[in-house]
C-alpha atoms as a PDB file:
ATOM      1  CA  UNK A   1      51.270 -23.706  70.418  1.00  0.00           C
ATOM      2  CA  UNK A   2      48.426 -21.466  69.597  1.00  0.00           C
ATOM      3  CA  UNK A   3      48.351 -20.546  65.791  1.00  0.00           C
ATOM      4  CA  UNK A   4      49.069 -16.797  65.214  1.00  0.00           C
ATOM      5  CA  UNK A   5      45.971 -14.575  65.188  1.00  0.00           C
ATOM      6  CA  UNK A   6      44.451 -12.946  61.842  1.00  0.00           C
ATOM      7  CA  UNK A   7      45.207  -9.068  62.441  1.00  0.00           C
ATOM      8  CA  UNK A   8      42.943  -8.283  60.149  1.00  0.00           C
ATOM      9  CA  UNK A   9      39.784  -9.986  62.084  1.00  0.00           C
ATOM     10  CA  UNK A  10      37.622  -7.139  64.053  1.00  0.00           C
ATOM     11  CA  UNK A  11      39.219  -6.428  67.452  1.00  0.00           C
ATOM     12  CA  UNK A  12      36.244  -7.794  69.599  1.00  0.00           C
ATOM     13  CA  UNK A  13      36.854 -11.522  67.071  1.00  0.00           C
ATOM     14  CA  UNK A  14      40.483 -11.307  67.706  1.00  0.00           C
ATOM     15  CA  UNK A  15      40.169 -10.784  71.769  1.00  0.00           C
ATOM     16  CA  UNK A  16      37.514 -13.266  72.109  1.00  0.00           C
ATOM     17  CA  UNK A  17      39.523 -15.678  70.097  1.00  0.00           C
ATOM     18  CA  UNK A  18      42.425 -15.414  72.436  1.00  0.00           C
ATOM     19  CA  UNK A  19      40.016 -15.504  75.634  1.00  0.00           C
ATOM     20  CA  UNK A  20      38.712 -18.500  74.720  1.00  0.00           C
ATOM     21  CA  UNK A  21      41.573 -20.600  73.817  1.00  0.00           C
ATOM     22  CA  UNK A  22      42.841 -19.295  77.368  1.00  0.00           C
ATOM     23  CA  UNK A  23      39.462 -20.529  78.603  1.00  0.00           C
ATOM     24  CA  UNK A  24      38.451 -23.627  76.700  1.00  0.00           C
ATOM     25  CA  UNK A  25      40.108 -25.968  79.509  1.00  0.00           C
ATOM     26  CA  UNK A  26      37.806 -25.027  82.393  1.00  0.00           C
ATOM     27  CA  UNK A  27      34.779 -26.014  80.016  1.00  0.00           C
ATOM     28  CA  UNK A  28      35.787 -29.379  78.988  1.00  0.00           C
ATOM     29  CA  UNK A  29      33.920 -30.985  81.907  1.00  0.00           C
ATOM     30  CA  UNK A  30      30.682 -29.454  81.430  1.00  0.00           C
ATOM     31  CA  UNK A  31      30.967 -30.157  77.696  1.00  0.00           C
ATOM     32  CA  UNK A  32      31.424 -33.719  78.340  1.00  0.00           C
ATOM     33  CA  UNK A  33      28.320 -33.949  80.939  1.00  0.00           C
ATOM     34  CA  UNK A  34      26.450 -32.236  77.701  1.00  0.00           C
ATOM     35  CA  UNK A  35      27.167 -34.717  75.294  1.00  0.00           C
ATOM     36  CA  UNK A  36      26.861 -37.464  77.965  1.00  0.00           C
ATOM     37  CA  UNK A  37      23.223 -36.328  77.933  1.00  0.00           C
ATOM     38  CA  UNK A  38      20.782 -38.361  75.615  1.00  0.00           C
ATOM     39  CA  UNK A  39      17.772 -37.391  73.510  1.00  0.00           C
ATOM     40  CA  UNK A  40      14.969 -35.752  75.641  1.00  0.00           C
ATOM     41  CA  UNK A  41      17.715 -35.244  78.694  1.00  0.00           C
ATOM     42  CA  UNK A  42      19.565 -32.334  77.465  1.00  0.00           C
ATOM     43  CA  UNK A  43      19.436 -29.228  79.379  1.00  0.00           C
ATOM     44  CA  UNK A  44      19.650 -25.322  79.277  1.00  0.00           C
ATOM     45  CA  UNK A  45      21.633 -22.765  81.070  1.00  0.00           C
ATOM     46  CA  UNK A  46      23.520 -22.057  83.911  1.00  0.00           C
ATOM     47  CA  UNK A  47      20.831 -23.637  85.962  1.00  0.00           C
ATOM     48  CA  UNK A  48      19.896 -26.561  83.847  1.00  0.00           C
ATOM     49  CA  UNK A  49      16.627 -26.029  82.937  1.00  0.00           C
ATOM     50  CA  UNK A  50      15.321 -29.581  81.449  1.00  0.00           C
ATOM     51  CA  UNK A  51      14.564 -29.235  77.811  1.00  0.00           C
ATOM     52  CA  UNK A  52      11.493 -31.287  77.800  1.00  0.00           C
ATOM     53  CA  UNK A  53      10.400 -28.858  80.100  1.00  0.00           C
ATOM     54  CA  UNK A  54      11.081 -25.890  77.863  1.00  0.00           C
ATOM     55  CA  UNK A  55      10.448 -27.494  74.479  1.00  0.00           C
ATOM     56  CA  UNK A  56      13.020 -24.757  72.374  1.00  0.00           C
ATOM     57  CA  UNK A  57      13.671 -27.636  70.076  1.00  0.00           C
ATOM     58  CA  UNK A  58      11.798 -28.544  66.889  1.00  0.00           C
ATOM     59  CA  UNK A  59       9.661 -31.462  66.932  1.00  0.00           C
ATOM     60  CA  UNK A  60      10.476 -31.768  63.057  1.00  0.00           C
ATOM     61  CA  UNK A  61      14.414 -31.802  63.337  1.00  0.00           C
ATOM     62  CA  UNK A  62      14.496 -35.211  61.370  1.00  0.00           C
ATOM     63  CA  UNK A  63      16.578 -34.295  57.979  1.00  0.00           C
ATOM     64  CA  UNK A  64      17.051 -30.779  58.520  1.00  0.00           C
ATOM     65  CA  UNK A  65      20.488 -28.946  58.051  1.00  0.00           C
ATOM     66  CA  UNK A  66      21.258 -26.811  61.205  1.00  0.00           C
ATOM     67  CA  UNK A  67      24.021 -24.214  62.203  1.00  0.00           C
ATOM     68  CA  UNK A  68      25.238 -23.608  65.561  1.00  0.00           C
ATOM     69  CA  UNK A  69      26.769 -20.190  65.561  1.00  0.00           C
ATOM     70  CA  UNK A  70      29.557 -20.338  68.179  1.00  0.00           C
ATOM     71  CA  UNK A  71      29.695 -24.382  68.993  1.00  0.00           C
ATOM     72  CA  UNK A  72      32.215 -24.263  71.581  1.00  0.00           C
ATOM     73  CA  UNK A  73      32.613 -28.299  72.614  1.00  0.00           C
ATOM     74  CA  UNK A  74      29.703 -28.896  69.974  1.00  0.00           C
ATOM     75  CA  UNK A  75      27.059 -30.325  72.745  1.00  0.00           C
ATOM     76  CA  UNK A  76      24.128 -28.682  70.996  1.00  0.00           C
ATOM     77  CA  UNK A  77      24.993 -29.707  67.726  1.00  0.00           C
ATOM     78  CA  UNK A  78      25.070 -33.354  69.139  1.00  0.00           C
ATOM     79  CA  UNK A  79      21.543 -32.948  70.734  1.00  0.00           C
ATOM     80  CA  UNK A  80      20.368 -31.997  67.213  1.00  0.00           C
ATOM     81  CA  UNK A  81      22.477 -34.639  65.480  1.00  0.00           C
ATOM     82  CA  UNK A  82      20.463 -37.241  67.672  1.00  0.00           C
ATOM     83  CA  UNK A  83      17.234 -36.125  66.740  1.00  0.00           C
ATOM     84  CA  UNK A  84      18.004 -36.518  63.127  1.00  0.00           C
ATOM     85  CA  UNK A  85      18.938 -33.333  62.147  1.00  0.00           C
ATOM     86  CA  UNK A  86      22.329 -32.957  60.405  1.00  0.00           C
ATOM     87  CA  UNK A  87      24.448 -30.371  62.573  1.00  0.00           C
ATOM     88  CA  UNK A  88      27.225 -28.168  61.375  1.00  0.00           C
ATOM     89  CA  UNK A  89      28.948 -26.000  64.314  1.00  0.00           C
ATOM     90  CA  UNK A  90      31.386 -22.927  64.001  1.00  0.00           C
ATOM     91  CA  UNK A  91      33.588 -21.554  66.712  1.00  0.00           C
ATOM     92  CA  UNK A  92      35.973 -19.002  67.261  1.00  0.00           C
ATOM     93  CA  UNK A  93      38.143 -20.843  69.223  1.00  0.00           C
ATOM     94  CA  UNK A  94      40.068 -23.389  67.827  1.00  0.00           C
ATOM     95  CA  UNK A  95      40.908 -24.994  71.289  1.00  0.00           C
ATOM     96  CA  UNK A  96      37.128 -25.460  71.980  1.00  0.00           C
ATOM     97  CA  UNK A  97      37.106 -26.757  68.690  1.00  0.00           C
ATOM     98  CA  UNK A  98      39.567 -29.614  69.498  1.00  0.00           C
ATOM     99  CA  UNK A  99      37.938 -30.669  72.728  1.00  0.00           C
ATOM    100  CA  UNK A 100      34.280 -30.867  70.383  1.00  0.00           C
ATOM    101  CA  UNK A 101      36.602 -32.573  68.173  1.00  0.00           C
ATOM    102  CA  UNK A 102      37.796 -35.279  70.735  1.00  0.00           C
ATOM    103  CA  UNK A 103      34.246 -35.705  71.904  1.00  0.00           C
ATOM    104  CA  UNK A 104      32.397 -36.253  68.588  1.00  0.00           C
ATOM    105  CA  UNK A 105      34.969 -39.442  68.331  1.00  0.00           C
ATOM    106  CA  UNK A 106      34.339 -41.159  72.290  1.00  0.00           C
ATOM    107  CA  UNK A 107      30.132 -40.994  71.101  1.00  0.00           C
ATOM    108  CA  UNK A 108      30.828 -41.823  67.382  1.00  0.00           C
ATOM    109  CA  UNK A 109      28.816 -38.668  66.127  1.00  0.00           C
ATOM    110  CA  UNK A 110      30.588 -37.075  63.179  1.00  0.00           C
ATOM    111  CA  UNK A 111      29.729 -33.661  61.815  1.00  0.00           C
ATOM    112  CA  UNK A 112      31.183 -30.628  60.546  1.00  0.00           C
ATOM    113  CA  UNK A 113      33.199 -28.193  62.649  1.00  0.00           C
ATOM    114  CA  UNK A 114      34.608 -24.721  61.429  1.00  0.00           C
ATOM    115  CA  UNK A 115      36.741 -22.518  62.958  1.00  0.00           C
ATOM    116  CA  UNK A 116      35.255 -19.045  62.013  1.00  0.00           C
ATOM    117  CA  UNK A 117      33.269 -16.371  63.565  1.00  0.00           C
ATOM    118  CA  UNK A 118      29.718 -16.504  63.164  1.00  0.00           C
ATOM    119  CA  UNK A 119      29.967 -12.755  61.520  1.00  0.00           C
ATOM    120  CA  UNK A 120      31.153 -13.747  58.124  1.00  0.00           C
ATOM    121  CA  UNK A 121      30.100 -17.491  57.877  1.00  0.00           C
ATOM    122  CA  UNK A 122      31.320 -19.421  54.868  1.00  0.00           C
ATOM    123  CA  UNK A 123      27.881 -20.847  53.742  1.00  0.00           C
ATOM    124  CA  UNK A 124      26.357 -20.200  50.705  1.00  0.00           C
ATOM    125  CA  UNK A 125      22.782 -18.585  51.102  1.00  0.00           C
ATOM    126  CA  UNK A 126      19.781 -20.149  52.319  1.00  0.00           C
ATOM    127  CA  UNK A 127      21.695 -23.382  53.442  1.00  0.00           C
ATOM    128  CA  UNK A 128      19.737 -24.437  56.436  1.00  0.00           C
ATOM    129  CA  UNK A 129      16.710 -25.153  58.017  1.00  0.00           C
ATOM    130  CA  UNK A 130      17.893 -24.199  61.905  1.00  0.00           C
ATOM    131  CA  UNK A 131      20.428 -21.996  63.221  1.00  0.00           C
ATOM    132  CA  UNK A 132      21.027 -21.742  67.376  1.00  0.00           C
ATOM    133  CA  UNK A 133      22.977 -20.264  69.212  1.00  0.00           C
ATOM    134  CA  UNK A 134      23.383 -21.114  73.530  1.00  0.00           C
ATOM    135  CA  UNK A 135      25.657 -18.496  75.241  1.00  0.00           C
ATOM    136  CA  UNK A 136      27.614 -18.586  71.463  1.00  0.00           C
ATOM    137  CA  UNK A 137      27.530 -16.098  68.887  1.00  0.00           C
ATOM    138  CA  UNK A 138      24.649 -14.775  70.323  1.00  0.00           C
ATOM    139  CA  UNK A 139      26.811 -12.803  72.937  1.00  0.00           C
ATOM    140  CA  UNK A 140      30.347 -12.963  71.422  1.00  0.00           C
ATOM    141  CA  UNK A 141      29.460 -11.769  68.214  1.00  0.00           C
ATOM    142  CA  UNK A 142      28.009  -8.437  67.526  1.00  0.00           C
ATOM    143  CA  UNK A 143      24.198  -8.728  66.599  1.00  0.00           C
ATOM    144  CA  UNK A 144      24.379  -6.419  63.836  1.00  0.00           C
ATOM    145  CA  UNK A 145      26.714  -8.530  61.999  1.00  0.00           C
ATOM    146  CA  UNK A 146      25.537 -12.197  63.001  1.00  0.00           C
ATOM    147  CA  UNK A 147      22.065 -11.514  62.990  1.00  0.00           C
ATOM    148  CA  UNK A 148      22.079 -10.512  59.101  1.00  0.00           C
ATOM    149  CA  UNK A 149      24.769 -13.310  58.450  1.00  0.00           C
ATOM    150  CA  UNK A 150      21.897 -16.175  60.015  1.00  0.00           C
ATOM    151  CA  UNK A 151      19.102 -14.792  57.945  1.00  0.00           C
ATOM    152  CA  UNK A 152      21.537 -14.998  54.754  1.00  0.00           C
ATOM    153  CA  UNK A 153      22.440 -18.933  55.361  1.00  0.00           C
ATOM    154  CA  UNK A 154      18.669 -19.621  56.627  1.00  0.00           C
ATOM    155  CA  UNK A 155      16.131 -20.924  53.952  1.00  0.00           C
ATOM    156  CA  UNK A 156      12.764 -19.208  54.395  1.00  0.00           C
ATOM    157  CA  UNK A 157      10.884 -20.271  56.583  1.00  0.00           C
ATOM    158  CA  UNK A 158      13.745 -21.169  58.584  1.00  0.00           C
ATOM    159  CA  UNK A 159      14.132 -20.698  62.647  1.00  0.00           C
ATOM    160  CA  UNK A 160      16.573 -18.980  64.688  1.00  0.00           C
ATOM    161  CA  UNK A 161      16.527 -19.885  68.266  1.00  0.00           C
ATOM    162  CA  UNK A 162      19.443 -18.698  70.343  1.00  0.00           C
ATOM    163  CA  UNK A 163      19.858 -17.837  74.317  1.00  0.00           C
ATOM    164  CA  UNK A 164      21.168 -15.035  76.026  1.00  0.00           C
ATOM    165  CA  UNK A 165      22.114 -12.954  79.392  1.00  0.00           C
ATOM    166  CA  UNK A 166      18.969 -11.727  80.778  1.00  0.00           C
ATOM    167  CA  UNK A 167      18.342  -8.055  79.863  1.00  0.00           C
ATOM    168  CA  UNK A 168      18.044  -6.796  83.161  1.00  0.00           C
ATOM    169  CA  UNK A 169      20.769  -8.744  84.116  1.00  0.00           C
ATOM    170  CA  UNK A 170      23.506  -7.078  82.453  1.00  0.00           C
ATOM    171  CA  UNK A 171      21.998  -4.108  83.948  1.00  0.00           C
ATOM    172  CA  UNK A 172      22.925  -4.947  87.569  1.00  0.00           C
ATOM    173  CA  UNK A 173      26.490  -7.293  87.450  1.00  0.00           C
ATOM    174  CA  UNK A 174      29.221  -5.404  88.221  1.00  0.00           C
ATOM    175  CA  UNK A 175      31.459  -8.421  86.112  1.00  0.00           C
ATOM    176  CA  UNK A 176      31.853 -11.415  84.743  1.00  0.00           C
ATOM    177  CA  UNK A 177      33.616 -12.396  88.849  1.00  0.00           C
ATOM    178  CA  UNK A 178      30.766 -11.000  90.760  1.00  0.00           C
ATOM    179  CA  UNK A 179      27.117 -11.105  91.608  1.00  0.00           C
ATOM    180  CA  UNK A 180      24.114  -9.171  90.133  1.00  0.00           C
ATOM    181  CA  UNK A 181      23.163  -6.407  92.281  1.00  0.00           C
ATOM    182  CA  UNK A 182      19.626  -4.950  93.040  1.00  0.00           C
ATOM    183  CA  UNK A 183      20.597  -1.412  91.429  1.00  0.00           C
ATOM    184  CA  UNK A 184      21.070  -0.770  87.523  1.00  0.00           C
ATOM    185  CA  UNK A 185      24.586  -0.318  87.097  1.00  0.00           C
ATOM    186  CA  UNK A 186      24.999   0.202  83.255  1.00  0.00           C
ATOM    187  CA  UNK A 187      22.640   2.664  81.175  1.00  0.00           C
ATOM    188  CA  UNK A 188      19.428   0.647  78.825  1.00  0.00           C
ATOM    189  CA  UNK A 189      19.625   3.079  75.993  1.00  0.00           C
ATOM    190  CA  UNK A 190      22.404   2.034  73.112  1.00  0.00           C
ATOM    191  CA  UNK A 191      23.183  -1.200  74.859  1.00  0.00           C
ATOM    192  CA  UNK A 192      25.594  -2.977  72.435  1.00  0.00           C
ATOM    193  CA  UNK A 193      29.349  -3.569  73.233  1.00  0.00           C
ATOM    194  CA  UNK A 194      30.360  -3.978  77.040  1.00  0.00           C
ATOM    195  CA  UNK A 195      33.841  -5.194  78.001  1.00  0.00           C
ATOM    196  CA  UNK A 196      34.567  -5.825  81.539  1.00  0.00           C
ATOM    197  CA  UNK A 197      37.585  -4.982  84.127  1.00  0.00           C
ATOM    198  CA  UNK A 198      38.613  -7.928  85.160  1.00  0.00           C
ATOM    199  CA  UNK A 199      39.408  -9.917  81.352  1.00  0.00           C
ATOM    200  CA  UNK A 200      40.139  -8.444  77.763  1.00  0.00           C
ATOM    201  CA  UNK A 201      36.673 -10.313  76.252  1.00  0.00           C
ATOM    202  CA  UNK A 202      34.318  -8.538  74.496  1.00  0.00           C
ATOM    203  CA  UNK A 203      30.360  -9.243  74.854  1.00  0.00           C
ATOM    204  CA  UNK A 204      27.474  -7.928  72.865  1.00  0.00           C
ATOM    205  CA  UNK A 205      23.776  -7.243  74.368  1.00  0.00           C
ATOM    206  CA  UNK A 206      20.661  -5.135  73.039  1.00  0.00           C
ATOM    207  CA  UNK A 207      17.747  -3.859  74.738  1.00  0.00           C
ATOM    208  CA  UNK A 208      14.646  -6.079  74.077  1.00  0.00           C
ATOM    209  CA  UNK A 209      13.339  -3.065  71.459  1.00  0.00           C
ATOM    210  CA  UNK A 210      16.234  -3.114  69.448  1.00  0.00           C
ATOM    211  CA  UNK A 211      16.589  -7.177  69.371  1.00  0.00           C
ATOM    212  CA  UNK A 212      13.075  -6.693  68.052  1.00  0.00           C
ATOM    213  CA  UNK A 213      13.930  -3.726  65.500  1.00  0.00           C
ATOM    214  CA  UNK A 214      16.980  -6.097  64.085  1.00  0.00           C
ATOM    215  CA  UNK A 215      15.286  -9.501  63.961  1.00  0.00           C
ATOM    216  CA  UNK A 216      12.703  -7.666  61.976  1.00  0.00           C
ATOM    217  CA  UNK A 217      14.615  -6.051  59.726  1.00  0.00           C
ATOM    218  CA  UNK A 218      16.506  -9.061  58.643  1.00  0.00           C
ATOM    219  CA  UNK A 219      13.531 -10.670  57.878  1.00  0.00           C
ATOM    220  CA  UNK A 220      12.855 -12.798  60.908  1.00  0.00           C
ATOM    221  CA  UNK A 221       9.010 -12.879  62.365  1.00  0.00           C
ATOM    222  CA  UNK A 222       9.388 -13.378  66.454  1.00  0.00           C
ATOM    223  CA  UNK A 223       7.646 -15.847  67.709  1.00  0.00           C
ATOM    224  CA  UNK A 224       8.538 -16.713  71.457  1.00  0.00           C
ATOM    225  CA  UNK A 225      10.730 -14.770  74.295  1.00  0.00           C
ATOM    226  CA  UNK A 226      11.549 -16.787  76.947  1.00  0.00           C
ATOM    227  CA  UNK A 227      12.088 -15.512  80.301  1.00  0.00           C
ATOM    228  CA  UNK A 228      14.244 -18.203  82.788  1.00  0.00           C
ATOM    229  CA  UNK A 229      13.997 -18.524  86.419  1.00  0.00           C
ATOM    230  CA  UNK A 230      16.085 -21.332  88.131  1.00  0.00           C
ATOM    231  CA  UNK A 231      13.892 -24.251  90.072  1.00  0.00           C
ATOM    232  CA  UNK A 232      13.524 -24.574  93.532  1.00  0.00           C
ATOM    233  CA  UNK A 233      16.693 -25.368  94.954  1.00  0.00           C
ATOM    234  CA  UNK A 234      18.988 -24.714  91.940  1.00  0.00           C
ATOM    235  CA  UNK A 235      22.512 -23.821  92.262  1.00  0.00           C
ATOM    236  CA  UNK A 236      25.055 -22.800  89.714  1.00  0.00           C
ATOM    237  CA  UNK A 237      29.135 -22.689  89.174  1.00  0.00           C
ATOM    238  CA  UNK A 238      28.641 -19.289  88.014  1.00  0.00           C
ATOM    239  CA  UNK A 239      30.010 -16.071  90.535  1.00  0.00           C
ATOM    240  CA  UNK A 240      27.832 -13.811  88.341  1.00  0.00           C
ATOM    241  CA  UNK A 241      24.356 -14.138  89.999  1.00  0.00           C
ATOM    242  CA  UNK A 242      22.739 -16.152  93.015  1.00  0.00           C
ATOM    243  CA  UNK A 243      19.548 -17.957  93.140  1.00  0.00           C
ATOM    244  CA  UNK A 244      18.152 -15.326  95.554  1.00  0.00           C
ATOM    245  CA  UNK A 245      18.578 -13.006  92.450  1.00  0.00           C
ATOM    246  CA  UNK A 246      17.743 -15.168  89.789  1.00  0.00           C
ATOM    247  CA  UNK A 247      14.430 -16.164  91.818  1.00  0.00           C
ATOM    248  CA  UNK A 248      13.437 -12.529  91.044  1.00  0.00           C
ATOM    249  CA  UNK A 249      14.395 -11.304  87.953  1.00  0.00           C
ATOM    250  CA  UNK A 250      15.679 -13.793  84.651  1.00  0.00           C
ATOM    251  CA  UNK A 251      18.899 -14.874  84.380  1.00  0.00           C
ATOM    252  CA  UNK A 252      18.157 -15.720  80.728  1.00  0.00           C
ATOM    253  CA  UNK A 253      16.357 -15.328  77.638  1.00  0.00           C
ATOM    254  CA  UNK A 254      15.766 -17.542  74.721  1.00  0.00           C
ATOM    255  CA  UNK A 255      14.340 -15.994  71.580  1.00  0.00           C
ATOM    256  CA  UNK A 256      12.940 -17.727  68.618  1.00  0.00           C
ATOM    257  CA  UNK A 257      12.530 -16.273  65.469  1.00  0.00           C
ATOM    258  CA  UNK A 258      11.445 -17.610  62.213  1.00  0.00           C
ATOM    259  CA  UNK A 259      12.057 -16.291  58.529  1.00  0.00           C
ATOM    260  CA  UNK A 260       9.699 -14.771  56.609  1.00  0.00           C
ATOM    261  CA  UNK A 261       9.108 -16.740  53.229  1.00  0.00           C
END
């Protein structure tokens, strides 16, 4: 039985909470084919884009503390944990929590795991070296709240990496259930909060300028922005876009940021 939810969390951390302890059984397989995947195998995305491909990882992960700001089943925290970094994940869903849980013990990789939300984390400052987010906090949360929080727990000089929707996008899907369409559906200016029709989540999402305005005002100097197109042939489990579309225009985005000393 699902504990009781904390009425005084914001009302986009209490309905994703509930959406994704609804949801966390339809991810368990595709957390366990993430964990299943060994150093220098891991991939990205909904269309699996090969990390040694991308190279969003730090070469230089040996003995650094990292945060992964919405966990879910805890695969990237793994990845990190077996290039010698040592992981702590955070999730709002306590469910997703339990299935990271129940993995960490079939590989024998221990690590912290906090159910929280990735607004308010309980870190002192400047804790770690790394914080990333995939598909995490960096679309549950709102940016304007987790943002500041990662600079606060980062050390300088610290990176942020994290991966998003691509802008354009959440410009053109109708929902979360259907495909991306060639028209803009949604306005650019004062993207933040969308909710959708057909579930009660909440999602956050900002216009490239304004990811640029935040990350500088918390005190983070950005360094790449990824743009990702599917390979030849790629399919995904995902209704929201097709790999006509996503041979166009960029599914996804990865940002990396560092902090300024």
């Amino acid at each position: 039985m699902a504990a009781p939810i904390d009425e005084s969390l914001p009302d986009h951390v209490r309905r994703n909470r509930t959406a994704w302890d609804e949801w966390a059984p339809e991810y368990v397989s595709d957390g366990e084919r993430s964990w299943d995947r060994g150093r220098g195998d891991e991939t990205w995305g909904v269309w699996a884009l090969p990390e040694r491909d991308l190279r969003f990882l730090p070469d230089d992960l040996a003995g650094q503390h990292t945060i992964e700001l919405g966990c879910g089943t805890g695969y990237v925290s793994a990845w990190l944990a077996r290039r010698g970094a040592h992981p702590v994940g955070i999730d709002n869903s306590e469910q997703q929590l339990a299935t990271a849980r129940r993995l960490q013990a079939q590989h024998g990789i221990d690590f912290p795991l906090v159910h929280g939300n990735a607004e308010t984390l309980p870190f002192p400052d400047a804790s770690f070296d790394l914080a990333i987010s995939e598909y995490g906090a960096s679309i549950w949360a709102d940016p304007r709240k987790w943002v500041p929080e990662a600079a606060r727990v980062l050390r300088p000089g610290g990176r942020l990496i994290f991966l998003v929707n691509g802008l354009i996008l959440m410009l053109a899907m109708p929902d979360a259930e259907r495909p991306a369409t060639n028209e803009l559906l949604r306005p650019l200016r004062n993207m933040h909060r969308l909710e959708w029709t057909d579930d009660d989540s909440v999602n956050f999402h900002l216009s490239h300028g304004d990811w640029i305005a935040l990350l500088r005002e918390t005190g983070f100097e950005v360094e790449r922005l990824a743009e990702l197109y599917p390979a030849e042939g790629a399919t995904t489990d995902f209704p929201y876009v097709t790999p006509e579309w996503a041979a166009q225009w960029p599914t996804e985005e990865v940002w990396v940021a560092r902090k300024r000393s």
